[in-house]
N, C-alpha and C. Protein backbone atom coordinates (compact mmCIF):
# COMPACT_ATOMS: atom_id res chain seq x y z
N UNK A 1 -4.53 -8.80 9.61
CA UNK A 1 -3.58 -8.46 8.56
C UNK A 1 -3.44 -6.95 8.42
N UNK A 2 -4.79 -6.35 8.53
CA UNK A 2 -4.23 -4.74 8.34
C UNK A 2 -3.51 -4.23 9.54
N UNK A 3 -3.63 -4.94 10.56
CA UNK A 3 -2.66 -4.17 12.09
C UNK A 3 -1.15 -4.48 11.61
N UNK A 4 -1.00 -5.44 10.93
CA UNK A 4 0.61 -5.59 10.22
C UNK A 4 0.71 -4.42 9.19
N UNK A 5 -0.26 -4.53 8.43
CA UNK A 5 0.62 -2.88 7.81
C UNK A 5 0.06 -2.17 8.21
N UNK A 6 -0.32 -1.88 9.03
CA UNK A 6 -0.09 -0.04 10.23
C UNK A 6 0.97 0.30 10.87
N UNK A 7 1.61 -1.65 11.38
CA UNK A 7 2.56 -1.33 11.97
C UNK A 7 3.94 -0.96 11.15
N UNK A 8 3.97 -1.88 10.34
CA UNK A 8 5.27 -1.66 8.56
C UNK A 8 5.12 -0.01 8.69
N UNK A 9 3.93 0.23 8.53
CA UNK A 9 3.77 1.99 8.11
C UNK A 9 4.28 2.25 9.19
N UNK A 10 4.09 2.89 9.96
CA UNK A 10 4.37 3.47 11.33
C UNK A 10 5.90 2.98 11.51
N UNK A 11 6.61 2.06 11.14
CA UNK A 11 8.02 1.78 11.02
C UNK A 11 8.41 2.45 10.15
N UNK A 12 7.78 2.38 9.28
CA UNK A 12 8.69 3.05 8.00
C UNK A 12 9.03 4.58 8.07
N UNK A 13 7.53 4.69 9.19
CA UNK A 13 7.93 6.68 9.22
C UNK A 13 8.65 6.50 9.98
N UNK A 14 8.85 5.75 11.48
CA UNK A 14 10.14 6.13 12.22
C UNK A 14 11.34 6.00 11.95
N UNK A 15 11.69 5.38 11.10
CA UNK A 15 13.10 4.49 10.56
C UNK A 15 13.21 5.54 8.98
N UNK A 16 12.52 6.30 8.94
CA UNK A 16 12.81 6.89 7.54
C UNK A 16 13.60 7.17 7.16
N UNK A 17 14.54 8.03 8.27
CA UNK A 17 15.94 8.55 8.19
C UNK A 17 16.95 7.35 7.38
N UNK A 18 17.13 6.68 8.49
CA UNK A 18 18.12 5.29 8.59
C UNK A 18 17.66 4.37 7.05
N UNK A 19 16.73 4.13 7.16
CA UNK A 19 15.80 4.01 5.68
C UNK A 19 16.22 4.27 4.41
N UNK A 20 16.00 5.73 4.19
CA UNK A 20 16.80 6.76 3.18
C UNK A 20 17.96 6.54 3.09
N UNK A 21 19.30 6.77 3.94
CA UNK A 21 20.27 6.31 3.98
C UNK A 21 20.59 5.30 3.12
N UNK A 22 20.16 3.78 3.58
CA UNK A 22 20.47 2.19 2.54
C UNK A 22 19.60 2.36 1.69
N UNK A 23 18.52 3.24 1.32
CA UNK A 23 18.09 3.74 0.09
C UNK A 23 19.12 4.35 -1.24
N UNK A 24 19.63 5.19 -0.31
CA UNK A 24 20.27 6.19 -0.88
C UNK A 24 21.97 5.73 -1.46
N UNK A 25 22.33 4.38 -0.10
CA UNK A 25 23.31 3.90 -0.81
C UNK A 25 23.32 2.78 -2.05
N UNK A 26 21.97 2.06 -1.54
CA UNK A 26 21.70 1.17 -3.02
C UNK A 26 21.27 1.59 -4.23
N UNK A 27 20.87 2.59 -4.12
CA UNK A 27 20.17 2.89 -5.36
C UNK A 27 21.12 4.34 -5.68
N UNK A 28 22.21 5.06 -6.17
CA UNK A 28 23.12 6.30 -5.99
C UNK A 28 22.00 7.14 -6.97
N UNK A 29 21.69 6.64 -8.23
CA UNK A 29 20.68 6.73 -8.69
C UNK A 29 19.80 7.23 -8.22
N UNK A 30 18.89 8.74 -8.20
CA UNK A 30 18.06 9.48 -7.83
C UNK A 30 16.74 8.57 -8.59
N UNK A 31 16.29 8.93 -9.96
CA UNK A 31 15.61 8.03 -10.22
C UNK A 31 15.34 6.64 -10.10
N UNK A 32 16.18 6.19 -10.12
CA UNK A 32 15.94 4.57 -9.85
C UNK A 32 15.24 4.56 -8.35
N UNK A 33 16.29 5.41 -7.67
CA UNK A 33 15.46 5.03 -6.10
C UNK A 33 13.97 5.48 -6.14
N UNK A 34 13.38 6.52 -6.60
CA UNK A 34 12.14 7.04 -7.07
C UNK A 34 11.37 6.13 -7.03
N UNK A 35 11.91 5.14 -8.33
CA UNK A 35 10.98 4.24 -9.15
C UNK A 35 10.99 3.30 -8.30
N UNK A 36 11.97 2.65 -7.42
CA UNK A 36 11.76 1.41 -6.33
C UNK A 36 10.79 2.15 -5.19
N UNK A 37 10.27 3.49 -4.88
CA UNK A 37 9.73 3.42 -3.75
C UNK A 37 8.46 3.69 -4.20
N UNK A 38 8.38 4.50 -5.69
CA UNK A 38 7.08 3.95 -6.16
C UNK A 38 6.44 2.51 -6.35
N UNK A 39 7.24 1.91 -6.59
CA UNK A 39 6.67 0.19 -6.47
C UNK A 39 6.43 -0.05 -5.29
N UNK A 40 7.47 0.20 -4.20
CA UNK A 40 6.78 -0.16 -2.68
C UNK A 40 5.52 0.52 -2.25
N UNK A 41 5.56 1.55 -2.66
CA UNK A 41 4.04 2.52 -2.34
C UNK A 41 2.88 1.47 -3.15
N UNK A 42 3.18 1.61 -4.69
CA UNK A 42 2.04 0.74 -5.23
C UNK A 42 1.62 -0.40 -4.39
N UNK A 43 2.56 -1.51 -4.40
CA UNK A 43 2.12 -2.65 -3.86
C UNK A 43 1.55 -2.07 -2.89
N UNK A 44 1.64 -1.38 -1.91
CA UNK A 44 1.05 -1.37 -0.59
C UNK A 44 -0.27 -1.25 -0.59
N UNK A 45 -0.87 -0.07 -2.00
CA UNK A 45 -2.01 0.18 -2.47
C UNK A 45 -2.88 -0.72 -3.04
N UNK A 46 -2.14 -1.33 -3.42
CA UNK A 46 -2.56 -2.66 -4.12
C UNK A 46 -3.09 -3.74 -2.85
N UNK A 47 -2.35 -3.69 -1.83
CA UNK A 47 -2.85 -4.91 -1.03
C UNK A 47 -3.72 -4.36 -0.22
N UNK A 48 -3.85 -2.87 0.16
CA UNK A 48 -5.47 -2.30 0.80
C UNK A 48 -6.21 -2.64 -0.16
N UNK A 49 -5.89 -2.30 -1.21
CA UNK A 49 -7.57 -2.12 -2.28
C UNK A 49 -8.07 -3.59 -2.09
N UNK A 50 -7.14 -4.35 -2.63
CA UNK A 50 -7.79 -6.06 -2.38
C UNK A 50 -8.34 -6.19 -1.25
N UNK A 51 -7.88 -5.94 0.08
CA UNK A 51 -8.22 -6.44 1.23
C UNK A 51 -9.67 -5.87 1.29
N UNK A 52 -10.05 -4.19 0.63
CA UNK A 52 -11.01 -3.75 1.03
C UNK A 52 -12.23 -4.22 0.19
N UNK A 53 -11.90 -4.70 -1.08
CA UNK A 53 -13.03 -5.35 -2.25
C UNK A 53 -12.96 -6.76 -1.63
N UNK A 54 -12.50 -7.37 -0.89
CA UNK A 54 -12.88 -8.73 -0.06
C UNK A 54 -13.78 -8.71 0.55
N UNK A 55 -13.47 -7.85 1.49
CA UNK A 55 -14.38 -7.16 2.58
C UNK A 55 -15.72 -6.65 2.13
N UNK A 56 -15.27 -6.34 1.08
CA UNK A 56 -17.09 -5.52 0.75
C UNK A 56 -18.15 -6.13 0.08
N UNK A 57 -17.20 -7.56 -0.68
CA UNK A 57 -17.38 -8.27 -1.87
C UNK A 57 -19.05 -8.93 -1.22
């Protein structure tokens, strides 16, 4: 499961451009887009931390 999000990550930096873009057109909204990529960041944080208190549990 974590080699799937290395790989998401590692997409997301290459595709950032193209990314930003349908970011930038869904959301015209500076803040709003902010606040949606802070939620995608969280969750992401959210599903290491779990994976790693499993692991350690």
């Amino acid at each position: 499961m974590s080699h799937i999000v290395i790989v998401l990550l590692i997409a997301a930096f290459v595709f950032r451009k193209p990314l930003g873009r349908i970011l930038a057109r869904q959301f015209p909204n500076r803040a709003k887009r902010q606040q949606v990529l802070g939620t995608i960041i969280a969750a992401f944080v959210l599903v290491i931390a779990l994976r790693l208190a499993v692991q350690l549990w």
